[in-house]
Protein backbone atom coordinates (compact mmCIF):
# COMPACT_ATOMS: atom_id res chain seq x y z
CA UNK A 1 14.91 -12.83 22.27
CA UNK A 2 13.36 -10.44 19.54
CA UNK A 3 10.76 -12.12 17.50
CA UNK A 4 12.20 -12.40 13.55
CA UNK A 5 9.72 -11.31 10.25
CA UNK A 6 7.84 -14.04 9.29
CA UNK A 7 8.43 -14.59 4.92
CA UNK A 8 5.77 -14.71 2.89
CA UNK A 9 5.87 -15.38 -0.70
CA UNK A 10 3.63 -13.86 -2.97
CA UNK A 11 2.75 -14.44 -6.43
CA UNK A 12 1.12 -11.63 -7.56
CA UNK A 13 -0.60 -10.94 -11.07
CA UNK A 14 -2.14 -7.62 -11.60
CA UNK A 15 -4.60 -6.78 -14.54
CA UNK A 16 -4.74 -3.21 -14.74
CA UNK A 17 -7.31 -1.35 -16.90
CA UNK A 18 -7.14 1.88 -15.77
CA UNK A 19 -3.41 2.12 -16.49
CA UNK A 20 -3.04 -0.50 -18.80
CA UNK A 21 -0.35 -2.91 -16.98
CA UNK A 22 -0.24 -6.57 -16.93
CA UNK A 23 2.00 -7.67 -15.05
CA UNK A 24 2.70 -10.77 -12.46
CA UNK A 25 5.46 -9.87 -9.43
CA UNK A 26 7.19 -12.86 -7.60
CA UNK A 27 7.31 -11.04 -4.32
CA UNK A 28 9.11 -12.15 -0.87
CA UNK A 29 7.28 -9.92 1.79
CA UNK A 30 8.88 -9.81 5.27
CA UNK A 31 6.10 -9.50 8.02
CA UNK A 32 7.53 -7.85 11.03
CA UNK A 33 5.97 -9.13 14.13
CA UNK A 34 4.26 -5.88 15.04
CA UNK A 35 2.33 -6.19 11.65
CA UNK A 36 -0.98 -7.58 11.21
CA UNK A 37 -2.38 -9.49 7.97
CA UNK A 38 -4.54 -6.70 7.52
CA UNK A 39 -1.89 -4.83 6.95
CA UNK A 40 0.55 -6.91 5.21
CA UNK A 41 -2.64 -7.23 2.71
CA UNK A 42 -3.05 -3.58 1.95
CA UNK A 43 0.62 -3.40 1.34
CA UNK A 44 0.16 -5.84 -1.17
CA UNK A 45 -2.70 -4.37 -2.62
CA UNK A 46 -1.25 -0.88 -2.39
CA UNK A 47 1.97 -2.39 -4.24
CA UNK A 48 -0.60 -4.04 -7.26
CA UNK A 49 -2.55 -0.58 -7.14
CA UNK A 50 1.44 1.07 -7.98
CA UNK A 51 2.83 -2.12 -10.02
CA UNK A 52 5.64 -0.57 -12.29
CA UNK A 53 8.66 -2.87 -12.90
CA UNK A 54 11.12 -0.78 -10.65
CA UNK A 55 8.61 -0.67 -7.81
CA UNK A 56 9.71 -2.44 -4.50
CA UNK A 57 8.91 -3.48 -1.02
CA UNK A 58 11.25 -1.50 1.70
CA UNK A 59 12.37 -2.33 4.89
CA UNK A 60 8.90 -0.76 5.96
CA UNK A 61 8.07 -0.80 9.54
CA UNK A 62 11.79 -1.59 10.74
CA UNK A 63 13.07 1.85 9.65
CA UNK A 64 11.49 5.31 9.98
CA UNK A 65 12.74 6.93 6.81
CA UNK A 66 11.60 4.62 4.40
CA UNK A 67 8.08 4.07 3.23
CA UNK A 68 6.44 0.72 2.79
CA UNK A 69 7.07 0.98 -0.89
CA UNK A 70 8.64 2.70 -3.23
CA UNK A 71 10.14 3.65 -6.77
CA UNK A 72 13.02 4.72 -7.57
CA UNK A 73 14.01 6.13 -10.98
CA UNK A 74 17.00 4.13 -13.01
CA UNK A 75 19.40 7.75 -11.64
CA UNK A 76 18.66 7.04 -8.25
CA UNK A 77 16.15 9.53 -7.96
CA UNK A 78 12.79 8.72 -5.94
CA UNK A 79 9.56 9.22 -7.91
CA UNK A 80 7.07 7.58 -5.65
CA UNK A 81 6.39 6.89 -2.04
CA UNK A 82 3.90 4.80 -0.95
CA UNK A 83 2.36 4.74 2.82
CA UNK A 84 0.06 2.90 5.04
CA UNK A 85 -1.66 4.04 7.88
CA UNK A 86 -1.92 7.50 9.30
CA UNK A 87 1.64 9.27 9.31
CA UNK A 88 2.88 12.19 11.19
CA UNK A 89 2.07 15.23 9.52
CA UNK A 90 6.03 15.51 9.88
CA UNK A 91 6.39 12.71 7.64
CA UNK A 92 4.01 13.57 5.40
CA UNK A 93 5.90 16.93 4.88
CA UNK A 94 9.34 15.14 4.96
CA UNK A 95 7.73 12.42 2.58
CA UNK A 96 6.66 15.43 -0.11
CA UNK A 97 9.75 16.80 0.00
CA UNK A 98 11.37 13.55 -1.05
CA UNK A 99 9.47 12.23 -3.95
CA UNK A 100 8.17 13.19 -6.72
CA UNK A 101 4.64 11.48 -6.08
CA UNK A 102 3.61 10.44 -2.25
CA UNK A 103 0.72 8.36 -1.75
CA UNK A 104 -0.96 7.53 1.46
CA UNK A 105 -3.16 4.40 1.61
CA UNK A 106 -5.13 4.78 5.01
CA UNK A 107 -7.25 2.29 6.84
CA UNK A 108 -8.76 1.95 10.22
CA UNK A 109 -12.53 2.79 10.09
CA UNK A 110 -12.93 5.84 12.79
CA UNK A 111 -9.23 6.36 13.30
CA UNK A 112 -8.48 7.05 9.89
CA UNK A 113 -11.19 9.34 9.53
CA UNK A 114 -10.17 11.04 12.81
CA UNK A 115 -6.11 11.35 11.55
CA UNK A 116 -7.08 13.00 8.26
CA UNK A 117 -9.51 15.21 9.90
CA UNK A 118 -6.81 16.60 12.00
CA UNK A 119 -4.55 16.59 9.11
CA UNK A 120 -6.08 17.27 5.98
CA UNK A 121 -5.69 21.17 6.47
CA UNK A 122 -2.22 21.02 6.66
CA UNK A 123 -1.46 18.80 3.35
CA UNK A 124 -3.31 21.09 0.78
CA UNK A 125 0.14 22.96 -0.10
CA UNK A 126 1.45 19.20 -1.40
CA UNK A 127 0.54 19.02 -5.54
CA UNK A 128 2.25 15.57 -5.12
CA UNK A 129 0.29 13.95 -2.23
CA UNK A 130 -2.69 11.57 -2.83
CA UNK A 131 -4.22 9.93 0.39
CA UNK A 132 -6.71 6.98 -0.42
CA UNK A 133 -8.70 4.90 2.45
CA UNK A 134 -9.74 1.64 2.63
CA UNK A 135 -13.03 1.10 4.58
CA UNK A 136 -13.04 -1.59 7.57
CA UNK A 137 -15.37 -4.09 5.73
CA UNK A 138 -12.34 -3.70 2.44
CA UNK A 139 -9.33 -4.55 4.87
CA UNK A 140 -11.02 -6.97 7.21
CA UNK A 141 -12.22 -8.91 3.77
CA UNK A 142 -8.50 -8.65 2.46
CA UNK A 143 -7.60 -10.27 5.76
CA UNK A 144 -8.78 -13.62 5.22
CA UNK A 145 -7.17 -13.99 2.25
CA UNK A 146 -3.11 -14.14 3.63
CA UNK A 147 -1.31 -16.76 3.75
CA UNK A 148 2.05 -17.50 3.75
CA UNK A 149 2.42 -19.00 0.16
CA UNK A 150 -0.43 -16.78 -1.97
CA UNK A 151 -1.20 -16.59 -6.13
CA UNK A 152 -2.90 -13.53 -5.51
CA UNK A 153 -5.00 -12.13 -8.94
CA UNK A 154 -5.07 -8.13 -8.63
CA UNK A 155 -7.81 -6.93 -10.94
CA UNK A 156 -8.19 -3.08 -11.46
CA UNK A 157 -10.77 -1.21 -13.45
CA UNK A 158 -12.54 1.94 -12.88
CA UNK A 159 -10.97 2.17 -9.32
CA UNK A 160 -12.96 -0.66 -8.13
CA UNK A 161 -9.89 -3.70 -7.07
CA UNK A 162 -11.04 -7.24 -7.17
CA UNK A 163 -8.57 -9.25 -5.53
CA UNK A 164 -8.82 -13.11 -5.68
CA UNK A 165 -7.06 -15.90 -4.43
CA UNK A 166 -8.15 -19.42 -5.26
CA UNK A 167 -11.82 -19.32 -5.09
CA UNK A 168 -12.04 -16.89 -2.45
CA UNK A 169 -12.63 -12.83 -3.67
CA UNK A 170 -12.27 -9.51 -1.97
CA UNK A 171 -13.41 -6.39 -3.37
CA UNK A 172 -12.18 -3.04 -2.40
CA UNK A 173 -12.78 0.45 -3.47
CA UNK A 174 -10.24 2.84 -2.30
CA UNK A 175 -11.68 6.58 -1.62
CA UNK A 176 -10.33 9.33 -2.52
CA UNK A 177 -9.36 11.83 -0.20
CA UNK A 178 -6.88 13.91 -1.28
């Protein structure tokens, strides 16, 4: 018998300097079973990082044409597609062609750095890619914080995130590599 998503329910209430957005997102956030927290948290902090009110989780990991997140304009039209990991330079290409704005959030320590490497050459014809990383120490900090019922606070300012739940804190600085 295949394994279901577990359901977690998020609260989340980002505080945005650098774009000015305050904003708190009731979020139900299927975890498939081949996800980790780590991941599930950097989708959650790549969706505060993106918060717009017509921003939304996809079907992410169960489906190969869909990001993790995205935005779609009130026409249909798709403005923004947000990705974890390291993609295919395929589906970086097919994810340029699709959106107005693609943005990559990698993590992974060594892999990461070795899949952008190889990569990197390729994606300089894209004017509407961004690729960000989150360092090992960021994601394994953002780890501890998941549960399945969270009030997450996002705070954002100067490109530093602070993200806090309860008492506990995790800061992360995504870098900039594209």
């Amino acid at each position: 018998m295949a394994q279901k998503s577990t359901i977690y329910k998020v609260e989340l209430s980002v505080s945005n300097m650098d774009r000015h957005y305050y904003e708190t997102h009731k979020l139900t956030v299927a975890k498939h079973p081949s996800e980790t927290d780590e991941r599930l948290m950097v989708r959650i902090v790549a969706f505060a990082l993106n918060a717009h009110e017509q921003l939304e989780m996809t079907k992410g990991l169960s489906t190969d044409d869909e990001p993790d997140i995205w935005q779609k304009s009130l026409s249909g039209e798709l403005e923004l597609w947000v990705a974890l990991g390291q993609p295919s330079e395929k589906v970086v290409r097919q994810s340029c062609g699709k959106a107005d704005q693609v943005i990559i959030y990698s993590y992974g320590g060594r892999t990461a750095e070795m899949w952008w490497d190889k990569i990197k050459n390729s994606t300089t014809r894209f004017d509407n890619l961004r690729v960000l990383n989150f360092s090992e120490t960021d994601t394994a900090a953002l780890e501890k914080l998941a549960s399945r019922a969270m009030k997450l606070q996002v705070n954002i300012q100067d490109g530093e995130v602070m993200v806090s739940v309860d008492d506990e804190i995790a800061y992360v600085t995504p870098v900039k590599w594209n």
